[in-house]
C-alpha atoms as a PDB file:
ATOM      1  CA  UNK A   1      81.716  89.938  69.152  1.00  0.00           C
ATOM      2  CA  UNK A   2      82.680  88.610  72.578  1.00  0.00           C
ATOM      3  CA  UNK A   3      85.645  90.954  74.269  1.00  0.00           C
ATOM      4  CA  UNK A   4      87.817  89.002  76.251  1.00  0.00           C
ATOM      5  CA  UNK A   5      89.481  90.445  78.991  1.00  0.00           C
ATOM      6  CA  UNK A   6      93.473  90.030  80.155  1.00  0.00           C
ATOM      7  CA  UNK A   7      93.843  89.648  83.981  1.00  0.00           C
ATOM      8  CA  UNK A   8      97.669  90.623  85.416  1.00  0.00           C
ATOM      9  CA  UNK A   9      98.625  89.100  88.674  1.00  0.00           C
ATOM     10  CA  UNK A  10     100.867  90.872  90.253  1.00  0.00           C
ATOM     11  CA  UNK A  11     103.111  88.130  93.120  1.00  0.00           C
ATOM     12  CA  UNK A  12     103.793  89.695  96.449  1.00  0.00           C
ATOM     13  CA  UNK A  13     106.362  87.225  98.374  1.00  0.00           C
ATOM     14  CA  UNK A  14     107.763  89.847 101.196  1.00  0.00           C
ATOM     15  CA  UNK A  15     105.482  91.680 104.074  1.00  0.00           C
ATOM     16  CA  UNK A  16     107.530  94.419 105.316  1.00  0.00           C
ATOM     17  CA  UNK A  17     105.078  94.716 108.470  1.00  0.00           C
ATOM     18  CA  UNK A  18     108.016  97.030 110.066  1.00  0.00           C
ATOM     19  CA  UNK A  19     106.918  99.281 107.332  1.00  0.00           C
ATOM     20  CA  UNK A  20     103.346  98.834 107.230  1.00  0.00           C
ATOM     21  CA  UNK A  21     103.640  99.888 111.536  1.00  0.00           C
ATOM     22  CA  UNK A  22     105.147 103.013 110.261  1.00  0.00           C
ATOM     23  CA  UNK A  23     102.303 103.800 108.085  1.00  0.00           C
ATOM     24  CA  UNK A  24      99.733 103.011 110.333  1.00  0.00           C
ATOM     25  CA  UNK A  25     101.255 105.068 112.684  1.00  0.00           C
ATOM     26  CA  UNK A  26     101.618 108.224 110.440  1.00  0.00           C
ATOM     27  CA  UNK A  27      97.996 107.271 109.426  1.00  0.00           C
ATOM     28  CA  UNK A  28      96.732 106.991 113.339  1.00  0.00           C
ATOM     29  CA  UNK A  29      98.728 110.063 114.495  1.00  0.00           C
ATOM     30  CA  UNK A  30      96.467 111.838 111.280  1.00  0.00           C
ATOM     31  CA  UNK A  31      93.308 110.691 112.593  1.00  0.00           C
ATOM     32  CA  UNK A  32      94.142 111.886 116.042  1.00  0.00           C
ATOM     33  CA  UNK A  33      94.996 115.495 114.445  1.00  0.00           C
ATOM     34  CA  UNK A  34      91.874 115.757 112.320  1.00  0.00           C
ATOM     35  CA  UNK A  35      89.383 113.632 114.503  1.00  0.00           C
ATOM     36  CA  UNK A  36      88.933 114.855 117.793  1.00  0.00           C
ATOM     37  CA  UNK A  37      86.015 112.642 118.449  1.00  0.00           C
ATOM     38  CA  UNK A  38      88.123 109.396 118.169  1.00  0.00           C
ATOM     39  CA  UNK A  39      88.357 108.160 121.687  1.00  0.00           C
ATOM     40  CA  UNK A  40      90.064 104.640 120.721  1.00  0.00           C
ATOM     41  CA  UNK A  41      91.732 102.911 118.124  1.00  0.00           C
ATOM     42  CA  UNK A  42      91.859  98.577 118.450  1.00  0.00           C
ATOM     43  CA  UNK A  43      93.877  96.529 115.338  1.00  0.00           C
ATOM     44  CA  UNK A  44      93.008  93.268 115.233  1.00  0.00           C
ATOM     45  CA  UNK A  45      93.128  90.002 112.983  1.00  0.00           C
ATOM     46  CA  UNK A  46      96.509  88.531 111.132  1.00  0.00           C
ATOM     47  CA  UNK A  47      98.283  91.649 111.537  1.00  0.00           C
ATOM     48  CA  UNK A  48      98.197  92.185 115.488  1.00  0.00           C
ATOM     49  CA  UNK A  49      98.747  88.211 115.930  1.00  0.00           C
ATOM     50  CA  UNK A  50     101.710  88.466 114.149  1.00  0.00           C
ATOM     51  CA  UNK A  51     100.846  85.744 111.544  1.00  0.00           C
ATOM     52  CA  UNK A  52     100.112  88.274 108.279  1.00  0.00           C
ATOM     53  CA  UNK A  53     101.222  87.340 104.895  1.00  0.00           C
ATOM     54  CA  UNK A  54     101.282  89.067 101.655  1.00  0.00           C
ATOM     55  CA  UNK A  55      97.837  89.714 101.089  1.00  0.00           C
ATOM     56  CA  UNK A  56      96.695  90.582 104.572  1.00  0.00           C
ATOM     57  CA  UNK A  57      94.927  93.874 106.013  1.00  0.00           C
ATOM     58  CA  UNK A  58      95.026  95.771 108.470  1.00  0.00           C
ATOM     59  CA  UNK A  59      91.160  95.606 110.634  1.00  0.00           C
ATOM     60  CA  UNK A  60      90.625  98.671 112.434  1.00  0.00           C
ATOM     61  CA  UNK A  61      87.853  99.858 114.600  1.00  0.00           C
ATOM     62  CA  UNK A  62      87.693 103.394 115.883  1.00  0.00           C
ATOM     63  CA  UNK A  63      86.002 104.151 118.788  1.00  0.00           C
ATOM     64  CA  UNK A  64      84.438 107.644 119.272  1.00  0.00           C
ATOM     65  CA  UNK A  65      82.098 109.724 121.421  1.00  0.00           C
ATOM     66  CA  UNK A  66      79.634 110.181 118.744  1.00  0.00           C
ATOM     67  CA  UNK A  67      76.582 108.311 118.620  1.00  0.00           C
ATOM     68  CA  UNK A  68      76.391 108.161 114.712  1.00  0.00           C
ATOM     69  CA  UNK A  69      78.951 109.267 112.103  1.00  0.00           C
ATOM     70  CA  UNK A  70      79.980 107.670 109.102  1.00  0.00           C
ATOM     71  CA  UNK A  71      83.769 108.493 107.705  1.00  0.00           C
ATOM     72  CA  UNK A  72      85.058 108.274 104.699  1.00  0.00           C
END
């Protein structure tokens, strides 16, 4: 017997990127509490050249004094 399997799409049609800033900066201001070794943070992509959409991320590269360190 073949299962079939029900997709539901959910239809985002607003970014709120004044509250997605927020976030990022609660997020950020986290890091900087926790991770010591996190020198610099760069956002790039759709986000940082203002032309995100539902959809988009956030890219994020942190930049630390450690020569290698995974995180989670």
């Amino acid at each position: 017997m073949l299962l079939r399997k029900e997709i539901m799409n959910v239809g985002i049609r607003y970014f709120d990127k004044k509250l997605v800033e927020e976030s990022l900066r609660g997020y950020l201001k986290e890091i900087e509490e926790k991770r010591p070794e996190v020198k610099r943070v760069l956002l790039f992509g759709s986000f940082v050249r203002d032309e995100c959409v539902p959809g988009s991320d956030v890219l994020v590269i942190f930049s630390t004094n450690l020569q290698s360190k995974t995180y989670p």
